[in-house]
C-alpha atoms as a PDB file:
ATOM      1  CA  UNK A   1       0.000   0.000   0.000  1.00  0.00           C
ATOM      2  CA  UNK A   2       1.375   3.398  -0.913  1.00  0.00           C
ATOM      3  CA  UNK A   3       0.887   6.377   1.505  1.00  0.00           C
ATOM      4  CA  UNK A   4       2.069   9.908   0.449  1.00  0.00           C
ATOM      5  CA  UNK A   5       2.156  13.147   2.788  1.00  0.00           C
ATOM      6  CA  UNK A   6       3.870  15.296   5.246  1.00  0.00           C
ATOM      7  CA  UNK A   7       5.454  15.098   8.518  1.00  0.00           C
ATOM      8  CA  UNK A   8       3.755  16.481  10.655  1.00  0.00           C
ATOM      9  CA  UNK A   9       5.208  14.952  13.893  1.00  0.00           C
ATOM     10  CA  UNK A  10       8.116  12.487  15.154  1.00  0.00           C
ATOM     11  CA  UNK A  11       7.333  10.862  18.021  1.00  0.00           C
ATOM     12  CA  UNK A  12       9.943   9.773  20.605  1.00  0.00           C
ATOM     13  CA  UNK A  13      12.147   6.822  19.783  1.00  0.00           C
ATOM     14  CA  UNK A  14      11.533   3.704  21.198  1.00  0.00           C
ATOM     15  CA  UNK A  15      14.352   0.729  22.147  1.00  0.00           C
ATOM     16  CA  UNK A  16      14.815  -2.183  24.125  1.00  0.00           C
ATOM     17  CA  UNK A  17      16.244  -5.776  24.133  1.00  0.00           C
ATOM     18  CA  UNK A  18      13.938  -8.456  23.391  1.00  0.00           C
ATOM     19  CA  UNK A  19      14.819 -12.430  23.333  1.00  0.00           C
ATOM     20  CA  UNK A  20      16.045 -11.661  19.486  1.00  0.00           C
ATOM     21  CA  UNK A  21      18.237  -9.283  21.054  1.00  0.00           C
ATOM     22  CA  UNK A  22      18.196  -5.251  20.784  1.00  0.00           C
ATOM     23  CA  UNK A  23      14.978  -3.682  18.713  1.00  0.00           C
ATOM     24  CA  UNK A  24      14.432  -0.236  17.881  1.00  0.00           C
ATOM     25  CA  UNK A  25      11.101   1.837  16.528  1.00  0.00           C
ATOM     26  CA  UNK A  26      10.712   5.104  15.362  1.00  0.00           C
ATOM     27  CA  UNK A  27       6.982   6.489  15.047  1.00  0.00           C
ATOM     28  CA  UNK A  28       5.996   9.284  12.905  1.00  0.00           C
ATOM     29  CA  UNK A  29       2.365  10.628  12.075  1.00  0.00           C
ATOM     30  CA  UNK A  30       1.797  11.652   8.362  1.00  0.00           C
ATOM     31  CA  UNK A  31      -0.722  13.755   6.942  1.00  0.00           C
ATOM     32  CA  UNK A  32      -2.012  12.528   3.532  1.00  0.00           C
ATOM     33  CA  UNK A  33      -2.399  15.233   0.506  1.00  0.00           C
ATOM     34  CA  UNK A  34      -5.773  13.559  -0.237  1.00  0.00           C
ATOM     35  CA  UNK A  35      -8.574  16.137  -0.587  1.00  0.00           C
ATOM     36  CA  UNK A  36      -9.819  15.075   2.387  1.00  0.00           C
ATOM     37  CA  UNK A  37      -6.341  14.693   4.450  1.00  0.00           C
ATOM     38  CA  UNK A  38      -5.943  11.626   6.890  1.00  0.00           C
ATOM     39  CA  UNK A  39      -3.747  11.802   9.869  1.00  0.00           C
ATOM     40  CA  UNK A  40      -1.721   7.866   9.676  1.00  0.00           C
ATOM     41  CA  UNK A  41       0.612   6.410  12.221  1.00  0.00           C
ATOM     42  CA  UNK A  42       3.352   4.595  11.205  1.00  0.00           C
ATOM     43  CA  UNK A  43       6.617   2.642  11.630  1.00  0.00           C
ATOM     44  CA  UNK A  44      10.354   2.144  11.248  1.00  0.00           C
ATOM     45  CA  UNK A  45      12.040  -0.688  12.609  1.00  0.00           C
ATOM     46  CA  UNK A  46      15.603  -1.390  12.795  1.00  0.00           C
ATOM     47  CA  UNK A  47      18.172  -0.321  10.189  1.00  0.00           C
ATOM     48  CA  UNK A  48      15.662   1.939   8.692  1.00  0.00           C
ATOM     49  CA  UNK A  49      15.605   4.461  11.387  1.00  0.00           C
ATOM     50  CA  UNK A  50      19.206   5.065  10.819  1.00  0.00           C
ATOM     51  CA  UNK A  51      18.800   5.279   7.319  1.00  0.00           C
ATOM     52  CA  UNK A  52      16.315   7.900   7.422  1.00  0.00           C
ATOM     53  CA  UNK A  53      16.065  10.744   9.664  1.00  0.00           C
ATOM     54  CA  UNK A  54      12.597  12.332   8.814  1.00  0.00           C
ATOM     55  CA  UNK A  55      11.818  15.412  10.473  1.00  0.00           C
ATOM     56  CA  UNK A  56       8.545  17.708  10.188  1.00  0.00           C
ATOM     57  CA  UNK A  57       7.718  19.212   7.101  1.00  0.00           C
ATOM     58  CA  UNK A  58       9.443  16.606   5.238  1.00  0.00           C
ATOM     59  CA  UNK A  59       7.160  15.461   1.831  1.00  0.00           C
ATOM     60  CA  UNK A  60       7.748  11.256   2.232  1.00  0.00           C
ATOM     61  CA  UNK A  61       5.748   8.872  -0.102  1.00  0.00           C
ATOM     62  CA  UNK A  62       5.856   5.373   1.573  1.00  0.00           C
ATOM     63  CA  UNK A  63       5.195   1.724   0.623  1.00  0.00           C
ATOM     64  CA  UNK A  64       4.030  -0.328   4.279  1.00  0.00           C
ATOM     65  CA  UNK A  65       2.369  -2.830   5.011  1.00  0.00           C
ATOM     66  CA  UNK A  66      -0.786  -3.632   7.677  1.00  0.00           C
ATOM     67  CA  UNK A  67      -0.962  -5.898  10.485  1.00  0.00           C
ATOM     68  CA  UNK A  68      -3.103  -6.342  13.061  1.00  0.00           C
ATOM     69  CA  UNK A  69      -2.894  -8.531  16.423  1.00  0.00           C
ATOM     70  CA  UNK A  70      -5.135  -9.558  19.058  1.00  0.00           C
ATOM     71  CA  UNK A  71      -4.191  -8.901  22.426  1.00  0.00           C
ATOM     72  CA  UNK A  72      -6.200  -9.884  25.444  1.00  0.00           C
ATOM     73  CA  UNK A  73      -9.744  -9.629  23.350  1.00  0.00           C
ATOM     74  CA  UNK A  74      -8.462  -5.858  21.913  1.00  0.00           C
ATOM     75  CA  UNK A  75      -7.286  -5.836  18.248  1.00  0.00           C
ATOM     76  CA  UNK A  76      -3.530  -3.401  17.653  1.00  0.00           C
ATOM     77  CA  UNK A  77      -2.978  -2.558  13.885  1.00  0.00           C
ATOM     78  CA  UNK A  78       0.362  -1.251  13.149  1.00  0.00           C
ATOM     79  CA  UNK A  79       1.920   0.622   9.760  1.00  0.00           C
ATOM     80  CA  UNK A  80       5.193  -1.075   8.926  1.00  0.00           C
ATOM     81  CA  UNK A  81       6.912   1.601   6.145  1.00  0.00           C
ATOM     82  CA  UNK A  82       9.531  -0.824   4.355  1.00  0.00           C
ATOM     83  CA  UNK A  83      10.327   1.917   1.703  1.00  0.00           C
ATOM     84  CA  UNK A  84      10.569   5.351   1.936  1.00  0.00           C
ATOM     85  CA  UNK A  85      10.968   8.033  -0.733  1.00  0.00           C
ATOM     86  CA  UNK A  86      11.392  11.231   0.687  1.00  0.00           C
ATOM     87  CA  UNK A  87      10.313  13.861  -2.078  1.00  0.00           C
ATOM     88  CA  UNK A  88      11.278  17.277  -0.146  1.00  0.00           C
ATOM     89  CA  UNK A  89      12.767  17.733   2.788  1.00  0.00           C
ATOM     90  CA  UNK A  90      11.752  20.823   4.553  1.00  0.00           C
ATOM     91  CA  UNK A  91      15.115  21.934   6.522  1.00  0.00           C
ATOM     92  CA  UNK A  92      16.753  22.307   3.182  1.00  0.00           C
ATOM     93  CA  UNK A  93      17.021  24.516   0.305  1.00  0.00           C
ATOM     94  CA  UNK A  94      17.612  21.491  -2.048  1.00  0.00           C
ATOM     95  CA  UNK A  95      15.542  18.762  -2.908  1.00  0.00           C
ATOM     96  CA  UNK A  96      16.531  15.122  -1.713  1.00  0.00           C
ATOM     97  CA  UNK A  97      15.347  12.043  -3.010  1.00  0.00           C
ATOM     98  CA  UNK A  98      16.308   8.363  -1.794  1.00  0.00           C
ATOM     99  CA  UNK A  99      14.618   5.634  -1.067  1.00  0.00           C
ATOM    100  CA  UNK A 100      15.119   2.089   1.108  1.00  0.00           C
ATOM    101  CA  UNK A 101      13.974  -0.970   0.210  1.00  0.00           C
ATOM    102  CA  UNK A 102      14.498  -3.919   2.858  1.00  0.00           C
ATOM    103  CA  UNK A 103      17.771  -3.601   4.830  1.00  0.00           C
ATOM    104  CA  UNK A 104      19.208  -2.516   1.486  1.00  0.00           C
ATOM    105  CA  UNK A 105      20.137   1.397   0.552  1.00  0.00           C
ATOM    106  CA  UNK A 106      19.405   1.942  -3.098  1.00  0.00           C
ATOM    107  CA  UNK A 107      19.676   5.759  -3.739  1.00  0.00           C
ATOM    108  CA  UNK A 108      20.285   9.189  -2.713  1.00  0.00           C
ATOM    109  CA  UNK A 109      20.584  11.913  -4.934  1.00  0.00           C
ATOM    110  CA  UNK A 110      20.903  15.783  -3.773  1.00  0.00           C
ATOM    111  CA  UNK A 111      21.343  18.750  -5.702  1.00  0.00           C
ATOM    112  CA  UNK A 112      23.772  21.819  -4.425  1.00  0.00           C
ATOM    113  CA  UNK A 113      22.165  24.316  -6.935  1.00  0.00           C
ATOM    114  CA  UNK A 114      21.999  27.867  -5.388  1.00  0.00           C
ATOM    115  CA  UNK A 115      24.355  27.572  -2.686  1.00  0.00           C
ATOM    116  CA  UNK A 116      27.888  29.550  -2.474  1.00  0.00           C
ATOM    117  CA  UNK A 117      30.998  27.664  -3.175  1.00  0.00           C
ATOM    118  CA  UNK A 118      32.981  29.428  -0.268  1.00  0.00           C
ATOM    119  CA  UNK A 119      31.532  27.044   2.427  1.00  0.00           C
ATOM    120  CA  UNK A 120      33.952  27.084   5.397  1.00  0.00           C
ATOM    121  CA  UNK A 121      34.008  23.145   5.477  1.00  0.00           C
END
């Protein structure tokens, strides 16, 4: 399933060791750019949350997958994202595009246009 949207807030990360060993989740809350916008929870797990740091603002277009569990006669549903695209990211005057699919880093392109060339660094 593909999701599109903004940022609109990062939650705090969670971590912890588990009997698979250590496990870490980032949660973020989208807004779609449907006509009639939807506010969506979702997830990255592992590797992924180093991969990408999303921040608010940032224009994302996700694939993620659905999955629900039973717990004690309640139902959870969480939003796995196992690729990201991010189409604009708002703390920059460039536009950056990459995108992760599985534990494997495909792309990242940025473009430098407009900035001076006598960067201290």
């Amino acid at each position: 399933m593909e999701i599109k949207g903004k940022i609109i807030k990062v939650l705090p990360l969670q971590q912890g060791e588990g009997k698979n060993g250590s496990w870490k989740k980032q949660d973020y809350i989208i807004e779609t750019n449907e006509k009639i916008a939807k506010k969506v929870c979702f997830s990255l797990w592992g590797e992924k949350v180093d991969q990408f740091v999303l921040t608010d603002g940032d224009e994302v277009e996700l694939m993620v997958d659905l999955e629900s569990r039973e717990y004690n006669g309640r139902w959870y549903t969480e939003v796995k994202a196992w690729k990201v695209t991010i189409l604009q990211k708002e703390d920059s005057l460039s536009t950056n595009s990459g995108f992760v699919e599985g534990n494997e880093y495909n792309a990242i392109e940025s473009s430098a246009a407009g900035l001076p060339d006598d960067l201290p660094f």
